[in-house]
PDB file of N, CA and C in Angstrom:
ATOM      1  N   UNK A   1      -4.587 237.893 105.911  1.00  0.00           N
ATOM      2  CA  UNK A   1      -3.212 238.163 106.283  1.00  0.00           C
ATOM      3  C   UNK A   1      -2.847 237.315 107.496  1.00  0.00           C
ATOM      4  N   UNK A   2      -1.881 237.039 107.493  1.00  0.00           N
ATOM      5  CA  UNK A   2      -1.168 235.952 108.704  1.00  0.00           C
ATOM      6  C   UNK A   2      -0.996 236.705 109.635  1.00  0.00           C
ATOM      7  N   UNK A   3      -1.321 236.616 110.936  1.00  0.00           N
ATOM      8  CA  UNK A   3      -0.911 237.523 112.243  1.00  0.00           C
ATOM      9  C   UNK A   3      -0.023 237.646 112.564  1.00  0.00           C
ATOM     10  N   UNK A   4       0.904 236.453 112.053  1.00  0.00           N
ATOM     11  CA  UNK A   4       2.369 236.669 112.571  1.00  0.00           C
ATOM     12  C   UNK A   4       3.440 237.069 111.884  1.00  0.00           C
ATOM     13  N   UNK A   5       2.898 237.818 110.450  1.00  0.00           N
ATOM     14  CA  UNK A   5       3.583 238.662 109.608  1.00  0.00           C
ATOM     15  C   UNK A   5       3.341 240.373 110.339  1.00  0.00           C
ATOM     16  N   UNK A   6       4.124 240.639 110.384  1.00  0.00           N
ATOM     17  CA  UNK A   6       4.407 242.432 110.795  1.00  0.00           C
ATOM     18  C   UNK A   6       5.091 243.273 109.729  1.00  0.00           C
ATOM     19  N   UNK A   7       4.371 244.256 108.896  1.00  0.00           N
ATOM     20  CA  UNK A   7       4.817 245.103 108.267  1.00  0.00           C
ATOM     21  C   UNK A   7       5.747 246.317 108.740  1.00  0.00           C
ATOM     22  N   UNK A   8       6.834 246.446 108.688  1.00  0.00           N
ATOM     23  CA  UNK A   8       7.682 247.537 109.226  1.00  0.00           C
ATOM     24  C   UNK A   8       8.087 248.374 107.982  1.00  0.00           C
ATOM     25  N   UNK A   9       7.334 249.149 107.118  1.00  0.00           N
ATOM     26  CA  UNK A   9       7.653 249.887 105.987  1.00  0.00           C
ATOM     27  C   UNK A   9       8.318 251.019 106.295  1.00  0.00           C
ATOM     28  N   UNK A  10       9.219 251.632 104.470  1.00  0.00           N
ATOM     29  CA  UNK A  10       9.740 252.544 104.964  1.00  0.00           C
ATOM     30  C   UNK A  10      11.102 252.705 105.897  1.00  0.00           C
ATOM     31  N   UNK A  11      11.647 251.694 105.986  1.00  0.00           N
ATOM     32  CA  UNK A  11      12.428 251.353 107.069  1.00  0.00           C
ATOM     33  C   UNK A  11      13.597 250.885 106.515  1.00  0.00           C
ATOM     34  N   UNK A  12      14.852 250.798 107.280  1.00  0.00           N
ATOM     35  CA  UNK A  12      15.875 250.288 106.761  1.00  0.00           C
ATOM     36  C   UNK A  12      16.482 249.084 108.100  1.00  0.00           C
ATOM     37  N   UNK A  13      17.098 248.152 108.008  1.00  0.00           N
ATOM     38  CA  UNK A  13      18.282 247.538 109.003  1.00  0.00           C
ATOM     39  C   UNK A  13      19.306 247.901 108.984  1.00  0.00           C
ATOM     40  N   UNK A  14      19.555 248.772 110.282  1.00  0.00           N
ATOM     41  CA  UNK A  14      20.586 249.539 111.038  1.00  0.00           C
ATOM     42  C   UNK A  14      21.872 248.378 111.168  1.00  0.00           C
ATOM     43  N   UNK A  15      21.508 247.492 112.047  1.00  0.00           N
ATOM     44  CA  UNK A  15      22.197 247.081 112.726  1.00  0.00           C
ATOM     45  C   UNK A  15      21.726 245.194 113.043  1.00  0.00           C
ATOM     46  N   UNK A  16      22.590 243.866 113.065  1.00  0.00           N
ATOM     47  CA  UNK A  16      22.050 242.871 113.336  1.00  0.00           C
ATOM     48  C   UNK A  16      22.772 242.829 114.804  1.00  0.00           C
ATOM     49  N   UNK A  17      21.459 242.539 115.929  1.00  0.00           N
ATOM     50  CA  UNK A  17      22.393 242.131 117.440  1.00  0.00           C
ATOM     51  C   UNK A  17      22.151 240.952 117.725  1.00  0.00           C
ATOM     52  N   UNK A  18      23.017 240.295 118.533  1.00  0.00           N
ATOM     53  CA  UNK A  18      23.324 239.115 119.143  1.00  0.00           C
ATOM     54  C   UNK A  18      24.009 238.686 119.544  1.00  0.00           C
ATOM     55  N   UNK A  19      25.174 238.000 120.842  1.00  0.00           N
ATOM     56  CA  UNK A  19      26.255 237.256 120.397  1.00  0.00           C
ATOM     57  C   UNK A  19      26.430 236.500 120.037  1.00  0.00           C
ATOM     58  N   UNK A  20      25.986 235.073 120.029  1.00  0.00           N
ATOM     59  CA  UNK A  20      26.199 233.944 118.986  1.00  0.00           C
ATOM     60  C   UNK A  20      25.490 233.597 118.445  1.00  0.00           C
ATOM     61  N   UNK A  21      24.323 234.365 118.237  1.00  0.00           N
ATOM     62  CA  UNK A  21      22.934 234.661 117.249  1.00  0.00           C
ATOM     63  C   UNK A  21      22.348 235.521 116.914  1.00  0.00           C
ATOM     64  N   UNK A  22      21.627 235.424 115.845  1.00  0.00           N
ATOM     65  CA  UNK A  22      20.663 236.828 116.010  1.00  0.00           C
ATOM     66  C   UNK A  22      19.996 237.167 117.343  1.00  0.00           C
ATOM     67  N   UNK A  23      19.555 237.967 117.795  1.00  0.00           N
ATOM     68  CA  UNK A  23      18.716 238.054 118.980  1.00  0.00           C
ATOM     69  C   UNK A  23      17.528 239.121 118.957  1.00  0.00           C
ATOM     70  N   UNK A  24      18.171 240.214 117.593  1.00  0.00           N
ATOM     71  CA  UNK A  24      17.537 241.317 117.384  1.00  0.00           C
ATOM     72  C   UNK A  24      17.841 242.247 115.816  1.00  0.00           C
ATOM     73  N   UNK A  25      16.897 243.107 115.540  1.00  0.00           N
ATOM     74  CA  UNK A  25      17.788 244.132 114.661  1.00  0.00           C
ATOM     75  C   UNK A  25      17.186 245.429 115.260  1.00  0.00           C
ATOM     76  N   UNK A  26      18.056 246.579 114.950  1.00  0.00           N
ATOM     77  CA  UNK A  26      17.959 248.040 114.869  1.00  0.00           C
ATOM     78  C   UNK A  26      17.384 248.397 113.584  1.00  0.00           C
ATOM     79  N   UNK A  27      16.515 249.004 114.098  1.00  0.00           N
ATOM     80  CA  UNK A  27      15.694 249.692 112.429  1.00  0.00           C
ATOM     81  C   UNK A  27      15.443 250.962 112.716  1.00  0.00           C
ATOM     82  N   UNK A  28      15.605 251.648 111.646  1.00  0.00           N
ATOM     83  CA  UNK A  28      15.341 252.807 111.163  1.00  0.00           C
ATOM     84  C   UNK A  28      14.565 253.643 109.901  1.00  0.00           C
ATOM     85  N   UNK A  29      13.484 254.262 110.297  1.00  0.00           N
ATOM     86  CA  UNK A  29      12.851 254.746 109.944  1.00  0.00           C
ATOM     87  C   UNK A  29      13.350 255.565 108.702  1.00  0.00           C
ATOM     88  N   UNK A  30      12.976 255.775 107.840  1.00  0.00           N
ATOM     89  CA  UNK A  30      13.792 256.364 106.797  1.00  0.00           C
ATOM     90  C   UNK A  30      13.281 257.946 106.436  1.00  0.00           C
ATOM     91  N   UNK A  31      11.901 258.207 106.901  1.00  0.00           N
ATOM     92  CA  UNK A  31      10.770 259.251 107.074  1.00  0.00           C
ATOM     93  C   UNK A  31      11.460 260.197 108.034  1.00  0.00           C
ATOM     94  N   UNK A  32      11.327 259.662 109.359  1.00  0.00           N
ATOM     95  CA  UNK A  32      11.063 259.945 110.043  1.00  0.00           C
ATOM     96  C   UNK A  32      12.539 259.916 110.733  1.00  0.00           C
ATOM     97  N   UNK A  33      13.916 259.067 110.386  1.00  0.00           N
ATOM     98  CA  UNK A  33      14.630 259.120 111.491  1.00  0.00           C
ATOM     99  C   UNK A  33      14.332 257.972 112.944  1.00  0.00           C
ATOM    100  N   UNK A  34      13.043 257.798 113.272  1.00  0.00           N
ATOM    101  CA  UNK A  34      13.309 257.275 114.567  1.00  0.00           C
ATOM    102  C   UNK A  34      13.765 255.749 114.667  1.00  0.00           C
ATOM    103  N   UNK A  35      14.708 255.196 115.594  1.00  0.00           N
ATOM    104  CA  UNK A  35      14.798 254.162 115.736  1.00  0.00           C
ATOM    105  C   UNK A  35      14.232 253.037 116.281  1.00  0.00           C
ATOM    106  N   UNK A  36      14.159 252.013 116.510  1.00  0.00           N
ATOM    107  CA  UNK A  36      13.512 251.042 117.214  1.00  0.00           C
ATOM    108  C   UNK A  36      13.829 249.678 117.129  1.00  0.00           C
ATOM    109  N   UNK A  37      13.513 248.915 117.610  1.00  0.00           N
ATOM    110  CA  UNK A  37      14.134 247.727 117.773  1.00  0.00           C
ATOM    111  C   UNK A  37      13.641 246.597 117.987  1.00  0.00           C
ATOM    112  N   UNK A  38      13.807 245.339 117.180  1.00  0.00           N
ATOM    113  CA  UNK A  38      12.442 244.248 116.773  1.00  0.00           C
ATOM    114  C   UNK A  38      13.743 242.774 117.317  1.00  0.00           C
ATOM    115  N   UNK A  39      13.097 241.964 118.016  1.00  0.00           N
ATOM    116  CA  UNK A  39      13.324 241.069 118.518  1.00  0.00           C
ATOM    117  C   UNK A  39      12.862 239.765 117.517  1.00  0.00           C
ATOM    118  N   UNK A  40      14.148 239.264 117.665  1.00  0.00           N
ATOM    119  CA  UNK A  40      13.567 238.432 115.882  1.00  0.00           C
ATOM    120  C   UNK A  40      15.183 237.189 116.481  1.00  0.00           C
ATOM    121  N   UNK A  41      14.704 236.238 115.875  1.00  0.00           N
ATOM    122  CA  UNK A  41      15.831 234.915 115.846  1.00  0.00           C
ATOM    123  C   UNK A  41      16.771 234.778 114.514  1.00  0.00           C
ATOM    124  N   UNK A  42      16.478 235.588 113.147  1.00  0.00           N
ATOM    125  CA  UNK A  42      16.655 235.074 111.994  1.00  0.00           C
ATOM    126  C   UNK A  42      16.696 236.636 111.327  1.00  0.00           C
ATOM    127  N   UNK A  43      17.184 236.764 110.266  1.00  0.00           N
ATOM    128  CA  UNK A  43      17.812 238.154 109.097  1.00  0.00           C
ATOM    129  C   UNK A  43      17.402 236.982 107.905  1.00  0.00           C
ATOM    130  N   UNK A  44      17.020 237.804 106.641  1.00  0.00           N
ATOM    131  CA  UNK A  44      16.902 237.394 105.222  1.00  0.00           C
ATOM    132  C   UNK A  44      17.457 238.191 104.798  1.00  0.00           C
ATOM    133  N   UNK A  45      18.626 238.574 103.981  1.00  0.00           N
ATOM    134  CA  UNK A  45      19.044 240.275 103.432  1.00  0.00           C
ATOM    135  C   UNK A  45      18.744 239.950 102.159  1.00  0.00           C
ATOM    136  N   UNK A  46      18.046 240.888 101.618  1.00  0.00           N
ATOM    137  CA  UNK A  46      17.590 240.664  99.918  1.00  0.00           C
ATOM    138  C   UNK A  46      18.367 242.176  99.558  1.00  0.00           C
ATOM    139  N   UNK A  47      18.813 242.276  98.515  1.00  0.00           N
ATOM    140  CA  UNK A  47      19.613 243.602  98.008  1.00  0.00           C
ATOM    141  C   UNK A  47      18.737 243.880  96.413  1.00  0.00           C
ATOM    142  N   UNK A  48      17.990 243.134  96.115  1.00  0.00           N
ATOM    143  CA  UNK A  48      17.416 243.278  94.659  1.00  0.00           C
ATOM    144  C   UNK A  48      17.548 242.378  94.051  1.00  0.00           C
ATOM    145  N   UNK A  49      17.075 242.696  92.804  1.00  0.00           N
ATOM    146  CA  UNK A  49      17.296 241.704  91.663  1.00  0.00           C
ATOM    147  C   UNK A  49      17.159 242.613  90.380  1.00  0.00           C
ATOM    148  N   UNK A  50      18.337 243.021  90.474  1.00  0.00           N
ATOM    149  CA  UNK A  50      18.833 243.730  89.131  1.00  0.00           C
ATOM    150  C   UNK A  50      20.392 243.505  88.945  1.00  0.00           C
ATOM    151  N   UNK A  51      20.345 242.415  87.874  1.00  0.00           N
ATOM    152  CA  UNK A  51      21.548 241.820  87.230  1.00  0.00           C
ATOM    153  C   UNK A  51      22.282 243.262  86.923  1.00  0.00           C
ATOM    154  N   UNK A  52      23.764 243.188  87.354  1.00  0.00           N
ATOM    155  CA  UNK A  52      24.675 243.839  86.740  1.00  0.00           C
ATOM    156  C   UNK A  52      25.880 243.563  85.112  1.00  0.00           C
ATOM    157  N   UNK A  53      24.855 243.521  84.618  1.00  0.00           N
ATOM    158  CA  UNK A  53      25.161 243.275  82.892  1.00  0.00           C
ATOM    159  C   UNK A  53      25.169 244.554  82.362  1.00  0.00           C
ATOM    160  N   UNK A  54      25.506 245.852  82.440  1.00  0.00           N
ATOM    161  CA  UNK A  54      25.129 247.254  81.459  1.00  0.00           C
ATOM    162  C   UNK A  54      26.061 246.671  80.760  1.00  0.00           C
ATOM    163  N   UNK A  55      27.478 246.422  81.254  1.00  0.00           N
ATOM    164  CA  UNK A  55      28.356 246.393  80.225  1.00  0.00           C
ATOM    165  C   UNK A  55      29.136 245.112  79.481  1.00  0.00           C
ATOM    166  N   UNK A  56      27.420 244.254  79.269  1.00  0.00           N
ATOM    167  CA  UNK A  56      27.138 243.609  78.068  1.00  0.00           C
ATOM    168  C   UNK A  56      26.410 243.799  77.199  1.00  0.00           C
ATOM    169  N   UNK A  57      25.684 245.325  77.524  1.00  0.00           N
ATOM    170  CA  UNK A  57      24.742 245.504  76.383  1.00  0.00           C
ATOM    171  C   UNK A  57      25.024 245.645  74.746  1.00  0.00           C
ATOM    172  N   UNK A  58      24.582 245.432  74.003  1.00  0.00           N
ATOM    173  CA  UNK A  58      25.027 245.112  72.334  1.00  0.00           C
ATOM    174  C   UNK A  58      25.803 244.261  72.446  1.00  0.00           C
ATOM    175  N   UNK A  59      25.858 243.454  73.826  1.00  0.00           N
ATOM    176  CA  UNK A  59      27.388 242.164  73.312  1.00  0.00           C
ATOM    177  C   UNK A  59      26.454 240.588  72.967  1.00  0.00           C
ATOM    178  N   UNK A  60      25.419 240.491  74.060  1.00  0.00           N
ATOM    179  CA  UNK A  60      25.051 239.425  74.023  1.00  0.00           C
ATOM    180  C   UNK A  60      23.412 239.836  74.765  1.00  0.00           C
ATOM    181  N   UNK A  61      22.594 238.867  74.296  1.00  0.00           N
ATOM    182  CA  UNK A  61      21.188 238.936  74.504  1.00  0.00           C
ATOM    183  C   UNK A  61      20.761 238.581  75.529  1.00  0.00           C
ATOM    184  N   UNK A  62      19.801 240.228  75.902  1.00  0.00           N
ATOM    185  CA  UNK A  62      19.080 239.915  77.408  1.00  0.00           C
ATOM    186  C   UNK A  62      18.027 240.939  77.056  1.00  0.00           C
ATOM    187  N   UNK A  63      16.568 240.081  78.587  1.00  0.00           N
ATOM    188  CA  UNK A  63      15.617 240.660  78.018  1.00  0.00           C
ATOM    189  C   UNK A  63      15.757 242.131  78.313  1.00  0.00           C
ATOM    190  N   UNK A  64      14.305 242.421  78.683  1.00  0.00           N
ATOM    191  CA  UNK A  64      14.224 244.328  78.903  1.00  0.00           C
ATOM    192  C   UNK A  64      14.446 245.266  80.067  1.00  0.00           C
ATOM    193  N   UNK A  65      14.817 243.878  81.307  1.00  0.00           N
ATOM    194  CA  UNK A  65      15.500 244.259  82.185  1.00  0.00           C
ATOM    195  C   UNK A  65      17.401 244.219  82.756  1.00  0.00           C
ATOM    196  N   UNK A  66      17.851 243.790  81.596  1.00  0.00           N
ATOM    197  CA  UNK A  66      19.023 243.093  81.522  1.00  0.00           C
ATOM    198  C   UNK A  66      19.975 241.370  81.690  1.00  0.00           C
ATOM    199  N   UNK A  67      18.931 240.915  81.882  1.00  0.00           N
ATOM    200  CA  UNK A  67      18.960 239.379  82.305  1.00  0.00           C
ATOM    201  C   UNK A  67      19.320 238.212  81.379  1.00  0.00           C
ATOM    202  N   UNK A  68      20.626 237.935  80.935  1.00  0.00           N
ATOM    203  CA  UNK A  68      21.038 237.601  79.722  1.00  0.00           C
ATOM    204  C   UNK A  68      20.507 236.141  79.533  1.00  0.00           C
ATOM    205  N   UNK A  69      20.130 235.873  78.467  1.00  0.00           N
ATOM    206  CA  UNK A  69      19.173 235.163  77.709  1.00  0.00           C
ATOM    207  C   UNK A  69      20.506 233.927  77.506  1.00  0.00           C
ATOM    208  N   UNK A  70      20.148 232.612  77.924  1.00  0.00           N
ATOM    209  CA  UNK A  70      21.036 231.357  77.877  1.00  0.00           C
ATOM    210  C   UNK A  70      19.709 230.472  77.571  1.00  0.00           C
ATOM    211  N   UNK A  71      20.429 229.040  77.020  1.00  0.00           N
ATOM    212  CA  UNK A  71      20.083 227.610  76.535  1.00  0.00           C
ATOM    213  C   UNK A  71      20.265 227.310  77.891  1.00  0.00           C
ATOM    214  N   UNK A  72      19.906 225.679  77.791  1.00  0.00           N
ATOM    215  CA  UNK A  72      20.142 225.222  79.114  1.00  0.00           C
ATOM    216  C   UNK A  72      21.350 224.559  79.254  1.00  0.00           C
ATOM    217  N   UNK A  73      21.954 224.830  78.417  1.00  0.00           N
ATOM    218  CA  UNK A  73      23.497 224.588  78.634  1.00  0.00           C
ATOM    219  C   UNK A  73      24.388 225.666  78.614  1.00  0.00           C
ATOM    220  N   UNK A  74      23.850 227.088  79.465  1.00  0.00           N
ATOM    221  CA  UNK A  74      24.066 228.317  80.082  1.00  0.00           C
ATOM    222  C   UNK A  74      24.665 228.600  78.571  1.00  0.00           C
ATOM    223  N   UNK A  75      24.883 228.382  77.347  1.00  0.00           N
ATOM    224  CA  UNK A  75      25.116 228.872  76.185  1.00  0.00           C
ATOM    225  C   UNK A  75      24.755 230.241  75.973  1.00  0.00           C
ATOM    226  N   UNK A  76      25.470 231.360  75.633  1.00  0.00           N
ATOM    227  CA  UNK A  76      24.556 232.907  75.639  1.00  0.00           C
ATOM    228  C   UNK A  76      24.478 232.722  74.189  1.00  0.00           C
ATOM    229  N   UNK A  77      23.470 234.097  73.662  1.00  0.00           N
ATOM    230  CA  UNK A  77      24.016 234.420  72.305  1.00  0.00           C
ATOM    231  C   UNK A  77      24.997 234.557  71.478  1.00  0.00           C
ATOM    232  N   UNK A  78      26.324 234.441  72.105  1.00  0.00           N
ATOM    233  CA  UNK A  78      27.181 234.513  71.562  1.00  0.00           C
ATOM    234  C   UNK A  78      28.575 233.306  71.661  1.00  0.00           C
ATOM    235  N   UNK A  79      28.978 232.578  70.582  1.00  0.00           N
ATOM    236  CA  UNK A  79      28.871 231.459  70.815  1.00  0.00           C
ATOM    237  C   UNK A  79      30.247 231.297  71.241  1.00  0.00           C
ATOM    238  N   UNK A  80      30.434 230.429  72.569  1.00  0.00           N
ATOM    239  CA  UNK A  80      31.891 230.244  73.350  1.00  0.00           C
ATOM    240  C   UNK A  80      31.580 231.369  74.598  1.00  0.00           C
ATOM    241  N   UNK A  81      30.408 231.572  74.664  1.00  0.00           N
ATOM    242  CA  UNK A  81      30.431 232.298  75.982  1.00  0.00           C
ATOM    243  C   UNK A  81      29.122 231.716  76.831  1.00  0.00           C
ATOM    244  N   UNK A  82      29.416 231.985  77.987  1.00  0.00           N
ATOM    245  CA  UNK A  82      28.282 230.681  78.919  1.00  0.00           C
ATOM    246  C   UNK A  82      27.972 232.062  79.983  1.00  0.00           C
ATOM    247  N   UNK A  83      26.967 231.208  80.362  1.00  0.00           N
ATOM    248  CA  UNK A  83      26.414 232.366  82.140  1.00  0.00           C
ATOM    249  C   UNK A  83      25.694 231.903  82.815  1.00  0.00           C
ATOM    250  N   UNK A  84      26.147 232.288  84.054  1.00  0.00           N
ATOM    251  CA  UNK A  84      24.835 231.267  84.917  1.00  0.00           C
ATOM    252  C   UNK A  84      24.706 232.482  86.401  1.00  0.00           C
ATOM    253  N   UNK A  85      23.845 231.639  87.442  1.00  0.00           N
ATOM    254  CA  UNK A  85      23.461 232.954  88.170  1.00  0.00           C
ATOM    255  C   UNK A  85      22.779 233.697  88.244  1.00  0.00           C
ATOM    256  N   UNK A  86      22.621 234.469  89.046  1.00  0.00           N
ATOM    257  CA  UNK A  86      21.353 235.656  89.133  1.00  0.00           C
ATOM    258  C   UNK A  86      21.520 236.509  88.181  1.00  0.00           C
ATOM    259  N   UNK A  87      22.577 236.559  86.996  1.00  0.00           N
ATOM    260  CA  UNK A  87      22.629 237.747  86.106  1.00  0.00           C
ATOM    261  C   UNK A  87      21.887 237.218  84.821  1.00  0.00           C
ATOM    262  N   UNK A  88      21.732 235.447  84.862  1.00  0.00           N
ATOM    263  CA  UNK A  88      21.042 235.033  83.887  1.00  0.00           C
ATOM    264  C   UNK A  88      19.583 235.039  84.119  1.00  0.00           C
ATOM    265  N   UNK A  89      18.754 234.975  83.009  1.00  0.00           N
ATOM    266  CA  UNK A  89      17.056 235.250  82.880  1.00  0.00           C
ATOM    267  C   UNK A  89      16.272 233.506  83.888  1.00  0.00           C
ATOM    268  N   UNK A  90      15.902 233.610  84.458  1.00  0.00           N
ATOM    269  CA  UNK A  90      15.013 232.484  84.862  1.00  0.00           C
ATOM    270  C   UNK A  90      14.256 232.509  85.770  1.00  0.00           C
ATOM    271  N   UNK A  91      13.780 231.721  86.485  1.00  0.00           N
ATOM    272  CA  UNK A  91      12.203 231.302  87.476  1.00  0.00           C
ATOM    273  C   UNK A  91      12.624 231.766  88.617  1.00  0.00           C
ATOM    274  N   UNK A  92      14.117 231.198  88.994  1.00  0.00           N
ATOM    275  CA  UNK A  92      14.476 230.953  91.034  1.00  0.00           C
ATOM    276  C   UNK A  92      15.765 231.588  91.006  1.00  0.00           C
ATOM    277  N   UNK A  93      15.809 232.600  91.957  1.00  0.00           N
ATOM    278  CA  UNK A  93      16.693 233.562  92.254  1.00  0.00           C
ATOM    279  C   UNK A  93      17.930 232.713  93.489  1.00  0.00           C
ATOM    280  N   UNK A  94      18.179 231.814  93.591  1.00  0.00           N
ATOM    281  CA  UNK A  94      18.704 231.860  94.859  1.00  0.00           C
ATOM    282  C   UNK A  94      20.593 230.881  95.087  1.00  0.00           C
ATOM    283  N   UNK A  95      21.256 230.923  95.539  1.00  0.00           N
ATOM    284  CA  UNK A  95      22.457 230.344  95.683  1.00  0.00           C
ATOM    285  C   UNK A  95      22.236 229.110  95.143  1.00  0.00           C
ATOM    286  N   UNK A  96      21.505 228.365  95.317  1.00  0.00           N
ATOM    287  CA  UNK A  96      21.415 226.991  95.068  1.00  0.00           C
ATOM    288  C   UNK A  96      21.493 226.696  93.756  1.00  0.00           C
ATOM    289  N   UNK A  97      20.607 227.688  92.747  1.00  0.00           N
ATOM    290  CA  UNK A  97      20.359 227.184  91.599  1.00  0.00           C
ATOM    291  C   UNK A  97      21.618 227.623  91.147  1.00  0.00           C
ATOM    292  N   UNK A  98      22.241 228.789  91.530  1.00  0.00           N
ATOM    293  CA  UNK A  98      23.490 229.361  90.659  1.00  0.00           C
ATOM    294  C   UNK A  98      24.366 228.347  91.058  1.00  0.00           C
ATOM    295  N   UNK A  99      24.063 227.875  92.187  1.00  0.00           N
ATOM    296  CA  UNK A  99      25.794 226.477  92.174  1.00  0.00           C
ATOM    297  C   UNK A  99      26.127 225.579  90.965  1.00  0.00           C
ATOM    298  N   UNK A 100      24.549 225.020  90.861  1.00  0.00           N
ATOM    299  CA  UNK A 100      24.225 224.136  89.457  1.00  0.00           C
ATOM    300  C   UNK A 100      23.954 224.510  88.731  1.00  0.00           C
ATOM    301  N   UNK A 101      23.996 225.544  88.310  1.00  0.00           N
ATOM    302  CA  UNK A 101      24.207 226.384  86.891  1.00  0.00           C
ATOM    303  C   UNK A 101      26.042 226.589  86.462  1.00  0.00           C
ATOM    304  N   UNK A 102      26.559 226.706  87.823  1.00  0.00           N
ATOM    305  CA  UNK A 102      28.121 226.997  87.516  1.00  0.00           C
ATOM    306  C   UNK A 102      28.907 225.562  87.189  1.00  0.00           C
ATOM    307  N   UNK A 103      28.076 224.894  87.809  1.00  0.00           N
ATOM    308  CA  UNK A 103      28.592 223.568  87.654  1.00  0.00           C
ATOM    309  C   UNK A 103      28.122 223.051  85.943  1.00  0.00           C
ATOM    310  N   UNK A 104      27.124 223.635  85.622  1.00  0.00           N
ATOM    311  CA  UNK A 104      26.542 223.280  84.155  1.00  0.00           C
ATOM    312  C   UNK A 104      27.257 224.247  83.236  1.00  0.00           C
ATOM    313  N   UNK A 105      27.372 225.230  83.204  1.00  0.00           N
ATOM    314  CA  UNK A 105      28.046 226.507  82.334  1.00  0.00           C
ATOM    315  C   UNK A 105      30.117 226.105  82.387  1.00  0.00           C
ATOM    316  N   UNK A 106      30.336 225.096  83.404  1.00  0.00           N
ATOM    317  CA  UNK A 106      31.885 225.223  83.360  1.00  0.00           C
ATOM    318  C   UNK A 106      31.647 223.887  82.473  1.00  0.00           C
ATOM    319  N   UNK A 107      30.871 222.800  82.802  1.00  0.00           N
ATOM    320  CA  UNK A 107      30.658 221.580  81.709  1.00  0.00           C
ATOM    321  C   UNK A 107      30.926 222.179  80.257  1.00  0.00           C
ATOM    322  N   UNK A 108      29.725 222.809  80.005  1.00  0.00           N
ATOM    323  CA  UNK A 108      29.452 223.168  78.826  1.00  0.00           C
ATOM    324  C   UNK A 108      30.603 223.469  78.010  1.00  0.00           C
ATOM    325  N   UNK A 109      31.345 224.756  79.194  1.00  0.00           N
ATOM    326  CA  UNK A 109      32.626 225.470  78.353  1.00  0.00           C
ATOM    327  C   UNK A 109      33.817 224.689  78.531  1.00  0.00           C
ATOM    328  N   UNK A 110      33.806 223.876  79.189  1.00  0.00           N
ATOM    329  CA  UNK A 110      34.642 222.615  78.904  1.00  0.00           C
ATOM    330  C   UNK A 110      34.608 221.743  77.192  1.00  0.00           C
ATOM    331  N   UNK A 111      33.669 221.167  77.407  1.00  0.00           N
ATOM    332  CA  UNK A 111      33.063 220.855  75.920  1.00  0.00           C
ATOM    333  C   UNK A 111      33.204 221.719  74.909  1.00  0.00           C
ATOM    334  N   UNK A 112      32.942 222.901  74.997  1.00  0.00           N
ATOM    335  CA  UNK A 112      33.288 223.643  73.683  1.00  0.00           C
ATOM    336  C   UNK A 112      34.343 224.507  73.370  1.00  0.00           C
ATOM    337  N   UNK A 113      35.469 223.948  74.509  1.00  0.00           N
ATOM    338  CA  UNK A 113      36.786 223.815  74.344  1.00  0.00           C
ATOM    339  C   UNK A 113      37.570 222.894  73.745  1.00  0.00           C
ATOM    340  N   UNK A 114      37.426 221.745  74.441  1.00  0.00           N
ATOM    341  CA  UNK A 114      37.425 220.207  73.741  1.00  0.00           C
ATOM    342  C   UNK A 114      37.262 220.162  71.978  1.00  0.00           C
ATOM    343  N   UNK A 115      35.731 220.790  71.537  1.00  0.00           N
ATOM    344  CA  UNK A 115      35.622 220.658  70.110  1.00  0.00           C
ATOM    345  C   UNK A 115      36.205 221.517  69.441  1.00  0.00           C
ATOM    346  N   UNK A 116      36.477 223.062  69.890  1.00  0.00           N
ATOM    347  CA  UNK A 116      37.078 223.944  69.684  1.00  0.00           C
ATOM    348  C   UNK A 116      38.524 223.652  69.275  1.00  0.00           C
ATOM    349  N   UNK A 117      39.400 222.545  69.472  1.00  0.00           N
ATOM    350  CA  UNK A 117      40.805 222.451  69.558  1.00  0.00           C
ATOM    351  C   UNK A 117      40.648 221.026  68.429  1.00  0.00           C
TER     352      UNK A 117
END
C-alpha cells in the first residue's frame, strides 16, 4: 500500500473549503456523526456509474446493468438512433471520451439523415 494513500471510510464530503482553492474538505462520518477535517489541495467527485437508461428498457439494447449497447459509430439497436457517453457500454468512463463520442454519434446521425432523405 502507498503511504500516501489514507483511507477515510464510511464517510461522506460535507463541505469543499478554500478561497481561491481547495485548501480543505469537511467530512463526515456517516456511523458515527463526527466531523473532521482533511487538508488536501484537490476534490475528485465520483457520483457512480449507473447509467440512467430505465426508461429505455425494451426500447433498445443494453447489457445487465443498463449500459446501452452501440457500434462504433454510437449506432444503438435501433436504427436512426445513436448514443454516446457514460450511459453507453465501454472501457473509460470520463468527459473526454464522451466529447468524442458526441462528436462521433452527431456525425453518424448526420449521415443517416443525409441517406434517409
Amino acid at each position: 500500500m502507498n503511504h500516501k494513500v489514507k483511507f477515510i471510510l464510511e464517510s461522506t464530503v460535507e463541505e469543499i473549503i478554500g478561497e481561491n482553492k481547495v485548501e480543505s474538505v469537511r467530512i463526515k462520518n456517516v456511523k458515527t456523526g463526527a466531523a473532521s477535517s482533511l487538508s488536501c489541495q484537490g476534490v475528485f467527485i465520483f457520483i457512480g456509474i449507473k447509467p440512467n437508461t430505465e426508461f429505455l428498457k425494451n426500447r433498445l439494447k443494453t447489457d445487465e446493468t443498463g449500459f446501452i449497447i452501440t457500434d462504433e459509430q454510437m449506432q444503438t439497436s435501433l436504427k436512426g438512433i445513436f448514443a454516446c457517453g457514460d450511459c453507453r457500454k465501454k472501457n473509460l468512463y470520463q468527459v473526454i471520451t464522451g466529447c468524442g463520442e458526441g462528436a462521433t454519434a452527431a456525425h453518424s446521425a448526420h449521415n443517416y439523415l443525409l441517406r434517409a432523405n
